[in-house]
Protein backbone atom coordinates (compact mmCIF):
# COMPACT_ATOMS: atom_id res chain seq x y z
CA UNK A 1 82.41 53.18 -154.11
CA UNK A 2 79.11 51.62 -152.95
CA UNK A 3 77.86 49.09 -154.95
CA UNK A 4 74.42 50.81 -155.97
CA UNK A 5 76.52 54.03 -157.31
CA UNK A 6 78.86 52.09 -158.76
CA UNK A 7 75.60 50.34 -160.72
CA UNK A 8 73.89 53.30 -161.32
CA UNK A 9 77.45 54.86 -162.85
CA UNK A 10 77.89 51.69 -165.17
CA UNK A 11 73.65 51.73 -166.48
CA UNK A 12 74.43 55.25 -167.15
CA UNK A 13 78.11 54.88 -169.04
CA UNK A 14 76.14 51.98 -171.37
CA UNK A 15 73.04 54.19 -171.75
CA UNK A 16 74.79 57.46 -172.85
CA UNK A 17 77.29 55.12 -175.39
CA UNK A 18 73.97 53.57 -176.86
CA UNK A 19 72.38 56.92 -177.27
CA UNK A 20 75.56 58.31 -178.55
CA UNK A 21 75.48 55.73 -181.18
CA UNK A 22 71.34 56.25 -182.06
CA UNK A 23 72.80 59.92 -182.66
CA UNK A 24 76.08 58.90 -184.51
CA UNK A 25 74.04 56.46 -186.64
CA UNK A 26 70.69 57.44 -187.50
CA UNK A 27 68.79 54.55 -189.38
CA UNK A 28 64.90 54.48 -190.26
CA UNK A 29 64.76 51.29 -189.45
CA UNK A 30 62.22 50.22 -186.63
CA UNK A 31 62.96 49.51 -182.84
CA UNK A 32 64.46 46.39 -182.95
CA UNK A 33 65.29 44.46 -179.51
CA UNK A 34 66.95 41.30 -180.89
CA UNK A 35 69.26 43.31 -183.54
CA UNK A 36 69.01 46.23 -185.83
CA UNK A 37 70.46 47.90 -188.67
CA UNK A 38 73.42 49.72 -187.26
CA UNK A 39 73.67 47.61 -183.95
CA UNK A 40 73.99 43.92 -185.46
CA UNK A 41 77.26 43.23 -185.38
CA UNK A 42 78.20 46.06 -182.30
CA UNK A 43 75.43 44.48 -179.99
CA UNK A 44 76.77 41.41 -180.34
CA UNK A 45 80.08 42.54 -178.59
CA UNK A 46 78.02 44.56 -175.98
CA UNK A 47 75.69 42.27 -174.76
CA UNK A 48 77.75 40.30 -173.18
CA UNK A 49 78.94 43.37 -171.15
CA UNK A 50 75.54 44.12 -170.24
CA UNK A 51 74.85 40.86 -169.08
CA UNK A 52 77.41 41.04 -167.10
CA UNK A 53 76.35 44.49 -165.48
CA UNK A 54 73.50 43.03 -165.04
CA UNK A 55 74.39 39.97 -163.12
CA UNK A 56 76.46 42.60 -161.27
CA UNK A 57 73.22 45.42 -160.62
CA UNK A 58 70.77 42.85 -159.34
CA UNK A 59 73.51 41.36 -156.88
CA UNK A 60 74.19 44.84 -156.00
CA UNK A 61 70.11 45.46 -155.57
CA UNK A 62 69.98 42.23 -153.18
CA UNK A 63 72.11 43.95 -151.08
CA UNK A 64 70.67 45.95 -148.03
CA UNK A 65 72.92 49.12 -147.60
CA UNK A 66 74.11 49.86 -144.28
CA UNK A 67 71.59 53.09 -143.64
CA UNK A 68 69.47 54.05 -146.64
CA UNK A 69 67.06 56.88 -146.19
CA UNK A 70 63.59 56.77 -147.74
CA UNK A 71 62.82 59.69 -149.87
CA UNK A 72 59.78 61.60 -148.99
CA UNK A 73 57.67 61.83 -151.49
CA UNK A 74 55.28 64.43 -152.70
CA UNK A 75 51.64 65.23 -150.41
CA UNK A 76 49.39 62.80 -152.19
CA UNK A 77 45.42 62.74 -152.34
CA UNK A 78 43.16 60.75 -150.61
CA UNK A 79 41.98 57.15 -152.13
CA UNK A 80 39.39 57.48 -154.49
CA UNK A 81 35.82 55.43 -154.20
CA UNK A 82 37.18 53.09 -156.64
CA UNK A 83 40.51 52.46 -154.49
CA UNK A 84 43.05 53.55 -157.62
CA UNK A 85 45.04 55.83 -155.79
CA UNK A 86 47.57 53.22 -154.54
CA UNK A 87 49.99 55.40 -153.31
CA UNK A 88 47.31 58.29 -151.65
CA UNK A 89 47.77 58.18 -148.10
CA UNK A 90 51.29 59.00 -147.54
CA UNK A 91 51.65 54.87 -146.97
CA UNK A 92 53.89 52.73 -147.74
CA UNK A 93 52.35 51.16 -150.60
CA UNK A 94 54.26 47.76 -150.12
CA UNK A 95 52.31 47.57 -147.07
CA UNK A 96 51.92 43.63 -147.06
CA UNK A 97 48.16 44.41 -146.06
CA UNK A 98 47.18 45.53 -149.25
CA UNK A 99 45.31 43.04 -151.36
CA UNK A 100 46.54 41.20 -154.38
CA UNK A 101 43.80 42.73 -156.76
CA UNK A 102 45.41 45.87 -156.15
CA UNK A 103 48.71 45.40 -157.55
CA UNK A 104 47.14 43.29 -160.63
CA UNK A 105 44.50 46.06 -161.54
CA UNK A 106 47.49 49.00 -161.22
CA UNK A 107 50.37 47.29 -162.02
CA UNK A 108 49.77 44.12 -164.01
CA UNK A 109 51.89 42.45 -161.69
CA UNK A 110 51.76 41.05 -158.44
CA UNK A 111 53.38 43.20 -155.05
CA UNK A 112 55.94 40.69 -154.85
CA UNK A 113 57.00 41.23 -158.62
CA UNK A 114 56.47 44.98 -158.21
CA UNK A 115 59.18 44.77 -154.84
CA UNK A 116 61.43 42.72 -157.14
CA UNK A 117 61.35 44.89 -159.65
CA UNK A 118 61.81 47.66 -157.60
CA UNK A 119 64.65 46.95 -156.55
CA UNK A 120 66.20 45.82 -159.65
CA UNK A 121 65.82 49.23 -160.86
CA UNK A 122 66.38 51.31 -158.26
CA UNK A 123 70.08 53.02 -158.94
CA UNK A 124 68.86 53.77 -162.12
CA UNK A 125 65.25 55.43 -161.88
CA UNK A 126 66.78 58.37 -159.70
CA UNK A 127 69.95 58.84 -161.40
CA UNK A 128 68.54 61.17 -163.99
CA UNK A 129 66.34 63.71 -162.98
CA UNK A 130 65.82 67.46 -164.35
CA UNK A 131 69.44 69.31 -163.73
CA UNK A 132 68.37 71.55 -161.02
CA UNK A 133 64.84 69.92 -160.68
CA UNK A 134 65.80 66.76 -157.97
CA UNK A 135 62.26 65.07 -158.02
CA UNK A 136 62.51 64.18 -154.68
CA UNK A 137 60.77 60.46 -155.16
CA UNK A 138 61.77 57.10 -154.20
CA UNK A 139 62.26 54.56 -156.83
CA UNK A 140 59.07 52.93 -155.49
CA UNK A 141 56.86 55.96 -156.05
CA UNK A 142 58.71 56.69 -159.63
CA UNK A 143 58.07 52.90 -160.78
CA UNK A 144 54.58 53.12 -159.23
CA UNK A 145 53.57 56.19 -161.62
CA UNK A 146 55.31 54.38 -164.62
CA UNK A 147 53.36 51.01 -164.39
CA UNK A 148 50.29 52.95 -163.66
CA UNK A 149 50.23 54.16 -166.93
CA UNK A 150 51.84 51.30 -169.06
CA UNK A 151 49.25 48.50 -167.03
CA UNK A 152 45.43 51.18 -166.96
CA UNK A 153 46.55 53.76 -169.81
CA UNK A 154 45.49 56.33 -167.49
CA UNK A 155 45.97 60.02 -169.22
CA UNK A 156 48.41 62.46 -167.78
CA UNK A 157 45.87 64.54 -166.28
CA UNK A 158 44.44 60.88 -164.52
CA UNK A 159 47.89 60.06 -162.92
CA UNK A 160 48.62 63.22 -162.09
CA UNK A 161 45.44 63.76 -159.87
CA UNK A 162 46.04 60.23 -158.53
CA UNK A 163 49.55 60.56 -157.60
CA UNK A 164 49.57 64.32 -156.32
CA UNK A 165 52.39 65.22 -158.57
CA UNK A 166 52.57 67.41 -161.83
CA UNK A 167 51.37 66.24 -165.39
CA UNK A 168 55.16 67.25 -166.26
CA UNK A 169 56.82 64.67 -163.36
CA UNK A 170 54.30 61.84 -164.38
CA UNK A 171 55.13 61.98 -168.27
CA UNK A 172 59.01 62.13 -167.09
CA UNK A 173 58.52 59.11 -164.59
CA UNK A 174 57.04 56.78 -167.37
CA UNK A 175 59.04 58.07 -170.34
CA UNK A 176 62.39 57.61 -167.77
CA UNK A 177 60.83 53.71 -166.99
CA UNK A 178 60.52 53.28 -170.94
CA UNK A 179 64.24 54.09 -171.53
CA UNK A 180 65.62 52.18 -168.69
CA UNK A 181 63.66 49.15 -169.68
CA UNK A 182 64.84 49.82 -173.33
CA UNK A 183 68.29 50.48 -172.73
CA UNK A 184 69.43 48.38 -169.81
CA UNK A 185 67.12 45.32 -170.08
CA UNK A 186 66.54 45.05 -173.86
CA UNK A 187 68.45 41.94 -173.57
CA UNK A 188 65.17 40.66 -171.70
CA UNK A 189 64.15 40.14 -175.25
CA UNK A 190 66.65 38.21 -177.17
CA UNK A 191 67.07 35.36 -179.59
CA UNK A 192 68.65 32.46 -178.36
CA UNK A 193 71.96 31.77 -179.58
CA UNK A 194 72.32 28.15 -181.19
CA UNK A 195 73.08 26.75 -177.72
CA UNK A 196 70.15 27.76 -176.18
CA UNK A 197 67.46 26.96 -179.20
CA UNK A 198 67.25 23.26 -178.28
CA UNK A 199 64.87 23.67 -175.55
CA UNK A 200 62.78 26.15 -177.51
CA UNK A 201 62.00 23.38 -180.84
CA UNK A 202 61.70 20.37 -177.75
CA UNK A 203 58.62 23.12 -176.86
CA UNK A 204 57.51 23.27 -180.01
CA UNK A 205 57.54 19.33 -180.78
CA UNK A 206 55.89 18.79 -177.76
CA UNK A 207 53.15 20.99 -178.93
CA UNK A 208 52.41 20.01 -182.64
CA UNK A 209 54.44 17.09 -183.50
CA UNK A 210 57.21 18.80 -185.58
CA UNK A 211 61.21 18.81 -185.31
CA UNK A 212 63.48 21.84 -185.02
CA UNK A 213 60.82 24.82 -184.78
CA UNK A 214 62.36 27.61 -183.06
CA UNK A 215 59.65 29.73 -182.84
CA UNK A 216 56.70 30.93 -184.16
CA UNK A 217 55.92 34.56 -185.64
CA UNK A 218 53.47 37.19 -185.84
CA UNK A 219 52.24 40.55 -186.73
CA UNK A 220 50.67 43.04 -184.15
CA UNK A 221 49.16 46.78 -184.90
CA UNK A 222 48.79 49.16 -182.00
CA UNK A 223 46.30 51.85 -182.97
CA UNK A 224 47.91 55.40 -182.33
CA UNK A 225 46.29 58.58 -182.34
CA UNK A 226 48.39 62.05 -183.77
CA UNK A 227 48.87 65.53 -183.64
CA UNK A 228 45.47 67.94 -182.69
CA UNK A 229 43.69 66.32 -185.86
CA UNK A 230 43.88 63.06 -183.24
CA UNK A 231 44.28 61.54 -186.71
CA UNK A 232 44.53 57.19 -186.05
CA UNK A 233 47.35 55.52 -187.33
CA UNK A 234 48.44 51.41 -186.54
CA UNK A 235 52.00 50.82 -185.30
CA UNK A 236 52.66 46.91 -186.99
CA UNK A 237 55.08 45.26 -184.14
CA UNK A 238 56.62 41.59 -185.32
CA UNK A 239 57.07 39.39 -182.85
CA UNK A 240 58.32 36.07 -182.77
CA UNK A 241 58.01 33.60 -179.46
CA UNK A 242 58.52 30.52 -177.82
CA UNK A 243 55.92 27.75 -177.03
CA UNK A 244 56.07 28.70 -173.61
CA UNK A 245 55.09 32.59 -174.86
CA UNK A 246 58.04 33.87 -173.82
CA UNK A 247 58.88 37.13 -176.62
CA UNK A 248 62.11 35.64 -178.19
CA UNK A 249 61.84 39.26 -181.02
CA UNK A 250 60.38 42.43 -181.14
CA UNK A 251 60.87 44.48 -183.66
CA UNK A 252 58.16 47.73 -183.51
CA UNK A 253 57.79 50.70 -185.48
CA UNK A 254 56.25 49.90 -188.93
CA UNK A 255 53.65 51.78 -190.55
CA UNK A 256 50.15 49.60 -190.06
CA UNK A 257 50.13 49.71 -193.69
CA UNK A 258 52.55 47.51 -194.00
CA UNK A 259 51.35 43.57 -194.84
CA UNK A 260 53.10 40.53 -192.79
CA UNK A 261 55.14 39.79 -195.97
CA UNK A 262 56.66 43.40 -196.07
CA UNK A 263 57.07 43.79 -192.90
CA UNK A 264 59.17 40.67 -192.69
CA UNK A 265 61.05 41.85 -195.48
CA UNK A 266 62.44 44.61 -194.04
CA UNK A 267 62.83 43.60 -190.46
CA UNK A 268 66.49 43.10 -189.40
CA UNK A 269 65.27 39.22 -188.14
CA UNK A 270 65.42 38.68 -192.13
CA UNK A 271 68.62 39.16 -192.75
CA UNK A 272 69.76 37.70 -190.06
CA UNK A 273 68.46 34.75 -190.87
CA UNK A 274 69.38 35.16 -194.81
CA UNK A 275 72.62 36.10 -193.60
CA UNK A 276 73.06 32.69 -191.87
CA UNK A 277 73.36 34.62 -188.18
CA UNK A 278 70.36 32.96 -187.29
CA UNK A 279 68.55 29.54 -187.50
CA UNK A 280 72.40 28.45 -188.91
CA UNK A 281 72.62 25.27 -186.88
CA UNK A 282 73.24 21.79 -188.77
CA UNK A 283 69.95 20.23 -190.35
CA UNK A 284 68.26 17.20 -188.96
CA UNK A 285 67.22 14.24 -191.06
CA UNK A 286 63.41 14.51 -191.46
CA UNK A 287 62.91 11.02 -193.98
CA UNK A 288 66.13 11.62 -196.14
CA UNK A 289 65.30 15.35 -196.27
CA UNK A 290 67.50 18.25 -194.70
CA UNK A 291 65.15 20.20 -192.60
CA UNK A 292 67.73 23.16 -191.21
CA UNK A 293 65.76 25.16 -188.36
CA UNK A 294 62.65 27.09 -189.47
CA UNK A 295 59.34 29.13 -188.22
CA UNK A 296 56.08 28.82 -188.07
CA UNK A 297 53.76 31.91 -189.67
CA UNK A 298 50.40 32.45 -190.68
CA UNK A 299 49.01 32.26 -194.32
CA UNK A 300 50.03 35.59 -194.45
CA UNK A 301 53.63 35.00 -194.79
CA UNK A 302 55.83 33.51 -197.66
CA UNK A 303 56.39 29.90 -197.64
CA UNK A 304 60.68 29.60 -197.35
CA UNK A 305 63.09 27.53 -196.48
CA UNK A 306 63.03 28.49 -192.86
CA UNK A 307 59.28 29.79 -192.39
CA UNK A 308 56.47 27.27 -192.62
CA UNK A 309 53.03 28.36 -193.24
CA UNK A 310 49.95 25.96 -194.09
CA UNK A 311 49.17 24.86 -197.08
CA UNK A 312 46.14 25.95 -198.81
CA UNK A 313 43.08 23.67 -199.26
CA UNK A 314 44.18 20.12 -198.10
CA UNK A 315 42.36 17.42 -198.73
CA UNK A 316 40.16 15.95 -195.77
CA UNK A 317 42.04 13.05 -193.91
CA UNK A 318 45.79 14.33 -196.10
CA UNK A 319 48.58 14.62 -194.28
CA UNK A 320 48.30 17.97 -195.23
CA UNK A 321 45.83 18.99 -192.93
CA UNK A 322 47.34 17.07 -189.92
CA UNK A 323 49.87 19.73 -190.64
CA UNK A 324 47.50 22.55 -190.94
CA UNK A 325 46.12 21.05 -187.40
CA UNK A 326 49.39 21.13 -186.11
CA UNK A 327 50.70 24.32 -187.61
CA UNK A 328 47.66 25.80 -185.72
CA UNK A 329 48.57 24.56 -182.33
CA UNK A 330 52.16 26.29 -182.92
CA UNK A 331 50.85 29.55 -184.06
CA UNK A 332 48.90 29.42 -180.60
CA UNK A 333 51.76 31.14 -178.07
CA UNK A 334 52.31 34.30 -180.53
CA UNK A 335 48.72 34.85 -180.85
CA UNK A 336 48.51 34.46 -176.90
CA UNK A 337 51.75 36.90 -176.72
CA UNK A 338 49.88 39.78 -178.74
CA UNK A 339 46.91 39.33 -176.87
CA UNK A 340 48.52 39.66 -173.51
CA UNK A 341 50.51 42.89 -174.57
CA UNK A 342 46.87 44.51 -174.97
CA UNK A 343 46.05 43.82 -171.69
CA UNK A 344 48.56 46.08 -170.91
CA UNK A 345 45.98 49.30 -170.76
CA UNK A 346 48.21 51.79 -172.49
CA UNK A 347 48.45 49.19 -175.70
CA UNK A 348 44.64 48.42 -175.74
CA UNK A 349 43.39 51.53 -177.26
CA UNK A 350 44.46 54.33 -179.68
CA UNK A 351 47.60 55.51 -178.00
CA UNK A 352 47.83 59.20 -178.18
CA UNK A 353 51.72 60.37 -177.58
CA UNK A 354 53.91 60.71 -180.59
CA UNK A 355 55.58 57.69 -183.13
CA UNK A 356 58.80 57.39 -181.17
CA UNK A 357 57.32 57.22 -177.65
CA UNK A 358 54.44 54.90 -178.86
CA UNK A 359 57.13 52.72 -179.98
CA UNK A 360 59.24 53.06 -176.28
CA UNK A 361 55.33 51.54 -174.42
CA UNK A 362 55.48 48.14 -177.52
CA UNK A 363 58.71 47.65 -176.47
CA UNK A 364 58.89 48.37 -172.70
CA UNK A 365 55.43 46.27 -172.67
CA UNK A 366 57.95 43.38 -174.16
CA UNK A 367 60.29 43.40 -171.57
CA UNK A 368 58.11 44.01 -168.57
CA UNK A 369 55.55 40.70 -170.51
CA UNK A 370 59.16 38.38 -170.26
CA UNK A 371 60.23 39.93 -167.02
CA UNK A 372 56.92 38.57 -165.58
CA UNK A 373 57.09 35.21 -167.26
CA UNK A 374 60.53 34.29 -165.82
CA UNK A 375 58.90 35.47 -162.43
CA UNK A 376 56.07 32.76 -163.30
CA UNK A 377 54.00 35.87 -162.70
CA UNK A 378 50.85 35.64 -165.27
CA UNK A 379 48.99 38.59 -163.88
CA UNK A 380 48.95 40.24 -167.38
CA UNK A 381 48.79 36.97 -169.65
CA UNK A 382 45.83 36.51 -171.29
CA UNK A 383 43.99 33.20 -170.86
CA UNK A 384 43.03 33.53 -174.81
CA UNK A 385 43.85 35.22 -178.05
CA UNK A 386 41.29 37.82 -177.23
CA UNK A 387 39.91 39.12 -180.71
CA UNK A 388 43.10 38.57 -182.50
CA UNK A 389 42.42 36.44 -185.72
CA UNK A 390 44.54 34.67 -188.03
CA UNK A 391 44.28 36.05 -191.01
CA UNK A 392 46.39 37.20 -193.98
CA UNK A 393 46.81 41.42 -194.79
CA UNK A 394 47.26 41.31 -198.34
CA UNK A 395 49.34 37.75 -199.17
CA UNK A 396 51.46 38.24 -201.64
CA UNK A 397 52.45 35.90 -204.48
CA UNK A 398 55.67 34.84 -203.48
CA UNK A 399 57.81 32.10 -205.93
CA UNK A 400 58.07 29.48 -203.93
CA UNK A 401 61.66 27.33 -203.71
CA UNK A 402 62.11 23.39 -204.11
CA UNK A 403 63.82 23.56 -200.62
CA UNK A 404 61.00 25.40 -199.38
CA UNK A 405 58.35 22.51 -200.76
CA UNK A 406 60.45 20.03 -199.66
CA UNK A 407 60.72 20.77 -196.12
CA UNK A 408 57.50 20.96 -195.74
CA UNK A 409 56.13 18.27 -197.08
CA UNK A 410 58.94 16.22 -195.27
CA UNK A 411 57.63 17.56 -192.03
CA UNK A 412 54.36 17.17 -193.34
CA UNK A 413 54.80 13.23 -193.68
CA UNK A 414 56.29 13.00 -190.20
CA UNK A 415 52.29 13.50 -189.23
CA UNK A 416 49.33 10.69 -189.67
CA UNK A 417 47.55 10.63 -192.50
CA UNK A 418 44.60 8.47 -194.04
CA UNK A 419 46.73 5.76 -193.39
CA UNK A 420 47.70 5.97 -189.91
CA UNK A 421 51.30 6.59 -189.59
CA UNK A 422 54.36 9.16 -189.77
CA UNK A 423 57.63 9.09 -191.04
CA UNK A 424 60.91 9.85 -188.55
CA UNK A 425 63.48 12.20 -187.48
CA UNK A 426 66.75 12.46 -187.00
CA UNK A 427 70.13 14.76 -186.27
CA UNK A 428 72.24 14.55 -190.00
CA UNK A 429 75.14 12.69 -189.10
């Protein structure tokens, strides 16, 4: 069989199992793409497999088949004034000639990316389309109306014009883009196993100063607008990241009501690491103290064993509020993460579809932010946190453990104080 069907056939056998089991297991809980409730154990055992497939489908994409026809697509309009209309024309919109700008302001992404990821997805855009409806549009024009709306937020009616295809085949092309991303690359976004987290706290020390951080986590709301009413809701999104703001977690699809603390609470990311799954590597010596791996969270989080948040009102000159200073400088790459998902268009304002596909653009937004990173393609990072602010949404009063205390001030007296110098660290024999 040729290797794109052959890919296409595999995406599809692993998307219809994970939809069978959505349908088999229902669960309220949020979109999760490190681990959920009914998936924490079972994606473990699949995700190898899909890493696999995927090693397997991008090989398969590098490979130029023997005679592949172009679809045609649809008769498209004429460029408008402002030049949005990428694909009017009837060009080739990879047309080398077209400038840079072009593919940033569209696509959040540059026309190299955009070719990449083209062809990365292109036995699976096209596999699915309306029984008896063939759309009749090559992956390139399919992933061009997706982006369009996920990087400018265009409305329907917008893309539709701009494309020269129906409002109906430019909600299917970006809701198809959504679950493809969601489905076959959700492992885009993914915690590192215990292997792997070394590199991610050497980021972190090299930032602020502190030992055997493995990431540092956040909050995000997403306005959304409902029903005729247009009645506004928030979306709350946690998100934990790297120092290099790579999205490590994602878990989307809390009410906006919800504080940081409650939130946390119920995200699967807290059991986890409760459950020892996560952050279960052996301690390191931090001054005689165990310090096991941890976070780093604003003031609107509970100070535990593994989640460090500042302390309130240090002294001037403590060692305290070296650690506040440092704390800071860690919280810096998830503040820049949320940021840069709002400059994806569809996530910067009120988003007017319904709860479930809202949820689909956070997520899909995830993947395509990580996808870009590992391309070292910052078209769509922000060079700021934009007018996110740290702040805490209704802290509450949390009894705090000796363990907790302990660590912290341990990590706390690694950093210079009034008199000048820090303690050490090192692995627990």
């Amino acid at each position: 069989m040729e290797s794109r069907k052959l890919a296409a056939l595999l995406s599809a056998l692993i998307s219809e199992l994970l939809l069978a089991l959505l349908l088999l297991f229902p669960s309220s809980s949020p979109l999760s793409l490190t681990s959920d409730e009914f998936t924490s154990s079972l994606f473990a055992v699949l995700l190898p497999v899909i890493r696999q497939f995927a090693s397997v489908h991008e090989a398969a994409a590098s490979i130029p088949p023997a005679s592949r026809k172009r679809k045609r697509a649809a008769q498209l309009h004429e460029p408008d004034p402002g030049g949005h209309a990428i694909l009017a024309g009837g060009r080739d919109f990879l047309d080398p000639n077209r400038s840079l700008d072009s593919y940033i302001n569209s696509f959040n992404m540059t026309a190299s990316t955009f070719e990449w990821l083209s062809g990365l997805l292109d036995p699976l855009l096209d596999c699915r389309d309306p029984v008896g409806s063939p759309l009749n549009l090559s992956t390139e024009f399919r992933l061009g109306i997706g982006l369009f709306r996920l990087a400018t937020g265009s409305s329907y009616s917008d893309i539709s014009r701009r494309f020269g295809v129906s409002k109906a085949t430019s909600q299917f092309c970006v809701k198809q883009l959504c679950r493809v991303l969601c489905t076959n690359f959700r492992f885009w976004v993914a915690f590192p196993g215990p292997n792997e987290l070394e590199p991610v706290s050497r980021g972190f020390e090299s930032v602020g100063g502190l030992p055997n951080c493995c990431g540092t986590i956040g909050c995000a709301r997403f306005g959304l607008l409902m029903g005729r009413g247009r009645v506004e809701e928030n979306i709350a999104a946690q998100i934990v990241v790297d120092s290099s703001n790579r999205i490590l977690s994602i878990i989307a699809g809390f009410r906006g009501n919800k504080t940081e603390s409650r939130v946390l609470e119920q995200s699967s990311l807290y059991e986890d690491i409760e459950s020892k799954r996560l952050l279960s590597s052996s301690p390191i010596n931090v001054n005689g103290v165990s310090v096991n791996q941890y976070l780093v969270g604003g003031e609107g989080y509970p100070q535990l064993p593994w989640l460090m948040v500042p302390f309130t009102h240090p002294d001037p000159g403590s060692v305290q509020e070296s650690f506040n200073s440092a704390h800071h400088s860690m919280l810096f790459p998830v503040l820049r993460a949320i940021s840069s998902l709002r400059n994806w268009g569809v996530l910067s304002k009120p988003i007017e579809e319904d709860f479930r596909t809202a949820v689909a653009y956070i997520g899909a937004c995830s993947i395509l932010h990580n996808a870009l990173l590992m391309r070292e393609d910052y078209s769509s990072l922000s060079d700021g946190l934009g007018d996110y602010q740290i702040h805490s949404r209704g802290f509450r009063d949390y009894s705090v453990s000796g363990e907790a205390v302990e660590t912290r001030n341990a990590l706390a007296g690694l950093l210079k104080g009034p008199s000048g110098s820090g303690g050490s660290s090192s692995p627990n024999a």
